[in-house]
C-alpha atoms as a PDB file:
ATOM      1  CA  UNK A   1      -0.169  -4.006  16.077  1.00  0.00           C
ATOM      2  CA  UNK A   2       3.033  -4.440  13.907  1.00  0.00           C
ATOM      3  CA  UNK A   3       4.097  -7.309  11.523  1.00  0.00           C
ATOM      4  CA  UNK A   4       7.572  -7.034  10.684  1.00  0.00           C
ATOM      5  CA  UNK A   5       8.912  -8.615   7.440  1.00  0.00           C
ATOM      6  CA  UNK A   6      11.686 -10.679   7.511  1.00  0.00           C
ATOM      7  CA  UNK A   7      15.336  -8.953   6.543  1.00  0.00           C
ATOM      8  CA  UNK A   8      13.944  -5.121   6.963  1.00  0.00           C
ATOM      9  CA  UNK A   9      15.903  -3.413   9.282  1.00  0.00           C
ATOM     10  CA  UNK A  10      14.374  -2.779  13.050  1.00  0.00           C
ATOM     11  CA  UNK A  11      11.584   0.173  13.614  1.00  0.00           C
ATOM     12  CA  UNK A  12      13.498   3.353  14.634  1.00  0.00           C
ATOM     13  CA  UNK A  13      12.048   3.363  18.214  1.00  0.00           C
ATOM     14  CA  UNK A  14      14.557   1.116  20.385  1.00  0.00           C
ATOM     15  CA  UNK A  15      11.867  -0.823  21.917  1.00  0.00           C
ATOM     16  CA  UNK A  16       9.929  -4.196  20.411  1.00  0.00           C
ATOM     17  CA  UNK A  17       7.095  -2.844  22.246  1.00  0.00           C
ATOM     18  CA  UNK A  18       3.811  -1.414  20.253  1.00  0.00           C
ATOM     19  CA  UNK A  19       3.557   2.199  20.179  1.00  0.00           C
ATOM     20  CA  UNK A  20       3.297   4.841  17.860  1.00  0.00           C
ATOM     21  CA  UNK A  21       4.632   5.290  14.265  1.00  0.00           C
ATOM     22  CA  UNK A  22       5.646   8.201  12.725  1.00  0.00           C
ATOM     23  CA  UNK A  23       4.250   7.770   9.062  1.00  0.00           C
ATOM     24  CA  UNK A  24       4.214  10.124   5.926  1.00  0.00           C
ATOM     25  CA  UNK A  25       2.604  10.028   2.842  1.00  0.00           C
ATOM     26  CA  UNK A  26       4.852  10.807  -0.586  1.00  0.00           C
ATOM     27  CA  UNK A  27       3.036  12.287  -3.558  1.00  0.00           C
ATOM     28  CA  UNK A  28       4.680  10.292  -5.816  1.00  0.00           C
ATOM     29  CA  UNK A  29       3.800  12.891  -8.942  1.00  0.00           C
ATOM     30  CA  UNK A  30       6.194  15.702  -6.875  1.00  0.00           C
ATOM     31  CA  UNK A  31       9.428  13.522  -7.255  1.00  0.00           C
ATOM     32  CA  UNK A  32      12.485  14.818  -9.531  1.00  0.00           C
ATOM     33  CA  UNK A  33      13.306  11.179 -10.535  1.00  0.00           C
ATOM     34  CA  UNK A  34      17.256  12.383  -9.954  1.00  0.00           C
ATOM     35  CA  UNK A  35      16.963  15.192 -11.578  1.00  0.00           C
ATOM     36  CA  UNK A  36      16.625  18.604  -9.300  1.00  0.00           C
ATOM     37  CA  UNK A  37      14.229  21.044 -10.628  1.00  0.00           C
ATOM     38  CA  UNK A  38      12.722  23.527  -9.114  1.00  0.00           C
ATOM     39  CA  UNK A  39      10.802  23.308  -6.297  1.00  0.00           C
ATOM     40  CA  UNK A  40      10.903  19.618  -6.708  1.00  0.00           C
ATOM     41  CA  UNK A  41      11.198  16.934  -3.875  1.00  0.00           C
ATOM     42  CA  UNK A  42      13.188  13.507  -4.085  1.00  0.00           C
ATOM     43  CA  UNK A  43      11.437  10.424  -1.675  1.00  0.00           C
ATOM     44  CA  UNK A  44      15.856   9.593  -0.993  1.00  0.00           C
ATOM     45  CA  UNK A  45      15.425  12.850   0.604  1.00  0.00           C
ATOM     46  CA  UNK A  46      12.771  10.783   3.202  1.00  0.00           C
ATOM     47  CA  UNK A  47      14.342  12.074   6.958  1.00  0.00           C
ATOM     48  CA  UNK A  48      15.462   8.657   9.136  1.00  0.00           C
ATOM     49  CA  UNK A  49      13.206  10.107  11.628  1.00  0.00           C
ATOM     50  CA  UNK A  50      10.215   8.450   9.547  1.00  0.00           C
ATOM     51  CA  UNK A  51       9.302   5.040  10.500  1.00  0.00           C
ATOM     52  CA  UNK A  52       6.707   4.700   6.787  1.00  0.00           C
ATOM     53  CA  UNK A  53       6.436   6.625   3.738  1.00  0.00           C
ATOM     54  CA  UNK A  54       3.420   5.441   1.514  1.00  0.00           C
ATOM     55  CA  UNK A  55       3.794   6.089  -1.664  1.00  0.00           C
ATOM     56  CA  UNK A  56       0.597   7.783  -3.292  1.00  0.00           C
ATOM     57  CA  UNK A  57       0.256   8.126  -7.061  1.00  0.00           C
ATOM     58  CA  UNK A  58      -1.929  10.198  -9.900  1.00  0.00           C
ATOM     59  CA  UNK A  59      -1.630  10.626 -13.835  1.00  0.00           C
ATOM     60  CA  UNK A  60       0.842  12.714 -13.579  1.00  0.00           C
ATOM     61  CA  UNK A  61       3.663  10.453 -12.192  1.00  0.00           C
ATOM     62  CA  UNK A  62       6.708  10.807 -14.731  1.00  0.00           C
ATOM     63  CA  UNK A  63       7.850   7.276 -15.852  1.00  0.00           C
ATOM     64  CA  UNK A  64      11.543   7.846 -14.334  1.00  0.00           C
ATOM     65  CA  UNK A  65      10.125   7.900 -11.155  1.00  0.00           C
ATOM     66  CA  UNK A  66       9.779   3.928 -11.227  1.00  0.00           C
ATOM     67  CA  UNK A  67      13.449   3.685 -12.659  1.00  0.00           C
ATOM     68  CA  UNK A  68      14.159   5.633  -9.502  1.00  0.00           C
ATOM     69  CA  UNK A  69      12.362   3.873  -6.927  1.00  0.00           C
ATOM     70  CA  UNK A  70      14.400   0.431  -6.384  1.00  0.00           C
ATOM     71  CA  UNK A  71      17.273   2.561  -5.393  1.00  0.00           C
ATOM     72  CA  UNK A  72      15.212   5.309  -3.286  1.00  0.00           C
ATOM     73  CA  UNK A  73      13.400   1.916  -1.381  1.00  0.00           C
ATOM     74  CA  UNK A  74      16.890   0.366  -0.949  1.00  0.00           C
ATOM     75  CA  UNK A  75      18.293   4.097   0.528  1.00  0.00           C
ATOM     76  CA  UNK A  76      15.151   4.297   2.822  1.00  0.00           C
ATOM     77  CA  UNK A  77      15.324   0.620   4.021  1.00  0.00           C
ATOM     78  CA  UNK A  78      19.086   0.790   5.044  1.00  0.00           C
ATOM     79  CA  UNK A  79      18.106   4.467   7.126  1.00  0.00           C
ATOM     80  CA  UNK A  80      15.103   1.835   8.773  1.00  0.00           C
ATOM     81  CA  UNK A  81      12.205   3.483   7.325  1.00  0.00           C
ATOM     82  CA  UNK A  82       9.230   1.284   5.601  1.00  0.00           C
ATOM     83  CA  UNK A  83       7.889   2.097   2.271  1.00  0.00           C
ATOM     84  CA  UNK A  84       4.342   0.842   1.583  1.00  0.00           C
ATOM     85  CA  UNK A  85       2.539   1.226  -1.537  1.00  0.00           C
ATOM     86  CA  UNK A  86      -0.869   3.283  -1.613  1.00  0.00           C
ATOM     87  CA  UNK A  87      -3.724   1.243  -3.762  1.00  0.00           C
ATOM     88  CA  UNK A  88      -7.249   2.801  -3.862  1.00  0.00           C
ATOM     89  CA  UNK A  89     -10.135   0.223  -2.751  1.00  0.00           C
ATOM     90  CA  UNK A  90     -11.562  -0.256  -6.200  1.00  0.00           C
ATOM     91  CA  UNK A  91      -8.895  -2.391  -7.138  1.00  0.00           C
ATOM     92  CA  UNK A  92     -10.111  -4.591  -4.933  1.00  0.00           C
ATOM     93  CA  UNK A  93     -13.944  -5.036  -6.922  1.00  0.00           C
ATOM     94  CA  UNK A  94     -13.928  -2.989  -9.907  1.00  0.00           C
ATOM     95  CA  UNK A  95     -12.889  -4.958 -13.349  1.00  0.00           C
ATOM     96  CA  UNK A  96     -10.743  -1.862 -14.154  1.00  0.00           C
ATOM     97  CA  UNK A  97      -8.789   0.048 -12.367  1.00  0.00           C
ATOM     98  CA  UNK A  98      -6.648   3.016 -13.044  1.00  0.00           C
ATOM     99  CA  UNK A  99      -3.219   3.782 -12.119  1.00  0.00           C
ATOM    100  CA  UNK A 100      -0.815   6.808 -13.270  1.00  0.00           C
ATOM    101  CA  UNK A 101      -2.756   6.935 -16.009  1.00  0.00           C
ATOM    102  CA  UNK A 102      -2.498   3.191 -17.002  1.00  0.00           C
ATOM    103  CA  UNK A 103      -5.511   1.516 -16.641  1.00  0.00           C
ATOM    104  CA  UNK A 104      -5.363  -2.266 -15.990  1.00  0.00           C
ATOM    105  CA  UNK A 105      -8.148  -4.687 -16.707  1.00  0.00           C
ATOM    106  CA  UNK A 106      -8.404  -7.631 -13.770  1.00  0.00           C
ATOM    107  CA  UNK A 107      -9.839 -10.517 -14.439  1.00  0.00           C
ATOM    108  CA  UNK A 108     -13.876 -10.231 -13.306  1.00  0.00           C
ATOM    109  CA  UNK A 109     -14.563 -11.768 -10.168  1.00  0.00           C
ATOM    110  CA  UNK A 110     -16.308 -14.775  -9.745  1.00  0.00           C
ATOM    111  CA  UNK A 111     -15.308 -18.672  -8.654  1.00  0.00           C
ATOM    112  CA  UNK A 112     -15.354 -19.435 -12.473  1.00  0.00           C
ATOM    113  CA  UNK A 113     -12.034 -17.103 -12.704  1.00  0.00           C
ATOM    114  CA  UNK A 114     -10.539 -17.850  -9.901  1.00  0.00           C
ATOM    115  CA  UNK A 115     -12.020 -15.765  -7.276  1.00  0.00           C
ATOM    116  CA  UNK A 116     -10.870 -13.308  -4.872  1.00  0.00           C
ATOM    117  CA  UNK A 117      -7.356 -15.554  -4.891  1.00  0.00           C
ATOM    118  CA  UNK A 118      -7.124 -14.639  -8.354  1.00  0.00           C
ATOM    119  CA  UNK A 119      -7.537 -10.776  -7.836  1.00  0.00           C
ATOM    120  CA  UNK A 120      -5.301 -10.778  -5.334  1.00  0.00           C
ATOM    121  CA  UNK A 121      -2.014 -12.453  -7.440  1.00  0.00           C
ATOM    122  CA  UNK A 122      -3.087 -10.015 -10.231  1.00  0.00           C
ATOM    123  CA  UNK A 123      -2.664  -6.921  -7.917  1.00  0.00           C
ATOM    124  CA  UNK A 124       0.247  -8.566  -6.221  1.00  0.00           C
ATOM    125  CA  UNK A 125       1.765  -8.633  -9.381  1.00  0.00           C
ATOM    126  CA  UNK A 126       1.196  -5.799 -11.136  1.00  0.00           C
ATOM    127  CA  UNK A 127       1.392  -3.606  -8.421  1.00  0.00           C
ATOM    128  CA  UNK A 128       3.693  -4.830  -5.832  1.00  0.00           C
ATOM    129  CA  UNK A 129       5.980  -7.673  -6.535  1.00  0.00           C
ATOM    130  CA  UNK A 130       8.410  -5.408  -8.815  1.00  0.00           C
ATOM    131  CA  UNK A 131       9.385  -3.507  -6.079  1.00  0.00           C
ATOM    132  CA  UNK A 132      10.784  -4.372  -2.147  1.00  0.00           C
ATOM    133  CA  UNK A 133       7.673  -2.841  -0.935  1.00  0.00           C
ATOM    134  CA  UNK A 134       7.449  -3.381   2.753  1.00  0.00           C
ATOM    135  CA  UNK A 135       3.573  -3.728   2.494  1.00  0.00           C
ATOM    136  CA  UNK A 136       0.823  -2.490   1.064  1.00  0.00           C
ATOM    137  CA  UNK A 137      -1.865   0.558   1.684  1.00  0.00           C
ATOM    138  CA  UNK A 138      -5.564   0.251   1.149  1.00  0.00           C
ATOM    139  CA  UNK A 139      -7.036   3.841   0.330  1.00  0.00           C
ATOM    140  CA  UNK A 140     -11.015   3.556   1.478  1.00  0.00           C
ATOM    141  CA  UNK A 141     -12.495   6.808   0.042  1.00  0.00           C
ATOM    142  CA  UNK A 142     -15.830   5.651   0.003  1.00  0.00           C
ATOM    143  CA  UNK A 143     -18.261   2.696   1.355  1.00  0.00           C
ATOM    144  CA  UNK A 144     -18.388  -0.423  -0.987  1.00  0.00           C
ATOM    145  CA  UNK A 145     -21.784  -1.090  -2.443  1.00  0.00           C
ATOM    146  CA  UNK A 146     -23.762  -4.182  -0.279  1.00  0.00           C
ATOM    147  CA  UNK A 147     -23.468  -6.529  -3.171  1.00  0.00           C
ATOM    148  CA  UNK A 148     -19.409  -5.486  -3.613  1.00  0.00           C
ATOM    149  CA  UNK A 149     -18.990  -5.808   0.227  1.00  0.00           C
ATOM    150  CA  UNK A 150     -18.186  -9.690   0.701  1.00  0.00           C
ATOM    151  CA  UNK A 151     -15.884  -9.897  -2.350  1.00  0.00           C
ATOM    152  CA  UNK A 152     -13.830  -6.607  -1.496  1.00  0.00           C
ATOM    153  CA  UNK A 153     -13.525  -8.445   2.503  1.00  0.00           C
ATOM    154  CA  UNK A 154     -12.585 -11.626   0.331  1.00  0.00           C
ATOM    155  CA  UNK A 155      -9.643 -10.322  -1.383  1.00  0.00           C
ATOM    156  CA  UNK A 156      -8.554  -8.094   1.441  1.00  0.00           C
ATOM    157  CA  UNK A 157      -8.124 -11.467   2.998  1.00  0.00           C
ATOM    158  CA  UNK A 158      -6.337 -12.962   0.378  1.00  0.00           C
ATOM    159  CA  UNK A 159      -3.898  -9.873  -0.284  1.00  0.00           C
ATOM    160  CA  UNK A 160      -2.862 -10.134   3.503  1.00  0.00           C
ATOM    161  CA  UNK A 161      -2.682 -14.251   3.402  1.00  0.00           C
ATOM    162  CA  UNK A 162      -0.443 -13.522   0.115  1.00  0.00           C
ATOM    163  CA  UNK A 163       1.297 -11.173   0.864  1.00  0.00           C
ATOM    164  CA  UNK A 164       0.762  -9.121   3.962  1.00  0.00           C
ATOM    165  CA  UNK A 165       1.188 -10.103   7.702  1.00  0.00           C
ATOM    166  CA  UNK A 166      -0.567 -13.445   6.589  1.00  0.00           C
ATOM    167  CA  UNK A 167       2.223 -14.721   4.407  1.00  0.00           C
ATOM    168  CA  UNK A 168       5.418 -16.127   5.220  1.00  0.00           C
ATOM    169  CA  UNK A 169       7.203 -12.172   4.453  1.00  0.00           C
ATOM    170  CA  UNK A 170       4.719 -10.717   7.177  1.00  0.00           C
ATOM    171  CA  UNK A 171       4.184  -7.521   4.821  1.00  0.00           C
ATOM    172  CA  UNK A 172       2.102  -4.755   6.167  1.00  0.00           C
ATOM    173  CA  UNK A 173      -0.947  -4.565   5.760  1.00  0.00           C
ATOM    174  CA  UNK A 174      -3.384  -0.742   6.521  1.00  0.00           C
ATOM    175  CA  UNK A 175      -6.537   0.209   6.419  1.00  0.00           C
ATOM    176  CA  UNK A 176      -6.477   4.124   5.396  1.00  0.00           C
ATOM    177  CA  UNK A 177      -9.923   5.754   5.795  1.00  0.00           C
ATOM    178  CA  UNK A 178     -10.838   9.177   5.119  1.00  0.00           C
ATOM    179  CA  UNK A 179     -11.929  11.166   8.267  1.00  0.00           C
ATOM    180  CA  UNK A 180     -14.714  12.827   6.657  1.00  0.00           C
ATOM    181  CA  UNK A 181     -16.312   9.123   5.454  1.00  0.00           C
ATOM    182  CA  UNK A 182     -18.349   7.604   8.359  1.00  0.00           C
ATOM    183  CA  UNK A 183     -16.998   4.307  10.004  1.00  0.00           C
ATOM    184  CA  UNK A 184     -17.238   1.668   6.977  1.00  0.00           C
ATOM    185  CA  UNK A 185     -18.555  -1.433   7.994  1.00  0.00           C
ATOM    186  CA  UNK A 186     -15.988  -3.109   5.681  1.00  0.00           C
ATOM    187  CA  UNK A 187     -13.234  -2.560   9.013  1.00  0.00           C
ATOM    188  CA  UNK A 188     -15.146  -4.988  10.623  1.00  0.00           C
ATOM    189  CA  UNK A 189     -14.530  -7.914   8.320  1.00  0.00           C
ATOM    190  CA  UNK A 190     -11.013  -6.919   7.810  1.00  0.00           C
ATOM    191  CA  UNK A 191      -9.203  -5.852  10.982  1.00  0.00           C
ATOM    192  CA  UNK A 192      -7.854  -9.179  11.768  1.00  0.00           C
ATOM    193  CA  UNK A 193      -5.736  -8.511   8.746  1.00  0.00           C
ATOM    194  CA  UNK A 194      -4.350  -5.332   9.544  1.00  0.00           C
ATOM    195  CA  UNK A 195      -1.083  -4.191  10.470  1.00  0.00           C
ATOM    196  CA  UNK A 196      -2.272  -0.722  10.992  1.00  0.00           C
ATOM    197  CA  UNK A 197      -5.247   1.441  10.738  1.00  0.00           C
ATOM    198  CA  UNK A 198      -4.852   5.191   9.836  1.00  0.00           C
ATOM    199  CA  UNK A 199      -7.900   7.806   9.518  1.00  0.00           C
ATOM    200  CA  UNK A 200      -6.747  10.474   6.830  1.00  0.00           C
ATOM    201  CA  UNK A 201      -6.665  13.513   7.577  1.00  0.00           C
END
């Protein structure tokens, strides 16, 4: 299933129909920011042959590389390939949550602070409304606890009413499960939100 947003040019494939993508995750820590080094990559350097690149990131993801990205995302876009932004699951429960080495402190779940609404404008914008993402990637490296189970679902719902296929942009919105973790059960109280659903390899 696909949800195109609005403005973004076509898929590569010539046809409306649904079939296959031909996605790539970017290491966002390997990038050279603009400036070659080495054996260094650049994500402008993204082949037009990709339909999506998520973007994955760690500590070690040099501060030029988000001075870089607005142009990279427009370069990408006008070649027709999607850029989606990787966020681990935690963000979606924990209180803290760390990012290139940042860590961000979310408001603590519960009506009384808003909810699972409230997480999900937080992540939306710290996370993805500073850039022209084209949607947004949900890492699931390991089963939520029972008690976490409903309120991860919750916001997963809210993040895709927000701002994925839900919302009036029609974002993506992907489940991305490790191979080696057996079937969550949380795919079964989310797949009516997703775009996509990928099993790492």
């Amino acid at each position: 299933m696909s949800n195109e947003a609005e403005g973004r040019p076509d898929s590569n494939r010539e046809s409306d129909e649904p079939g296959p993508i031909l996605a790539g995750y970017y290491r966002a820590w390997h990038d050279n920011c603009g400036k070659p080094r080495g054996d260094s990559i650049s994500l402008g350097d993204v082949p037009a042959d990709l339909d999506l690149v998520s973007i994955i990131t760690n500590g070690e993801v040099d501060d030029d590389f988000w001075v870089a990205l607005p142009a990279y995302i427009e370069k990408l876009h006008s070649q027709g390939t999607k850029v989606v932004r990787t966020l681990f699951l935690d963000c979606l429960y924990q209180d803290t949550y760390e990012d290139c080495g940042k860590v961000h402190i979310f408001s603590r779940l519960g009506e009384e602070n808003g909810g699972p609404d409230r997480r999900a404008d937080e992540i939306i914008a710290n996370y993805l409304k500073p850039f022209d993402y084209d949607g947004l990637v949900i890492d699931v490296d390991h089963e939520p606890e029972s008690e976490q189970m409903a309120a991860t679902a919750e916001v997963f719902h809210a993040l895709a009413k927000k701002w994925g296929p839900g919302s009036a942009s029609s974002r993506l919105m992907i489940f991305d499960q490790d191979i080696l973790l057996p079937q969550t059960s949380l795919i079964a109280q989310v797949y009516k939100d997703c775009s996509y659903y990928f099993r790492d390899t």
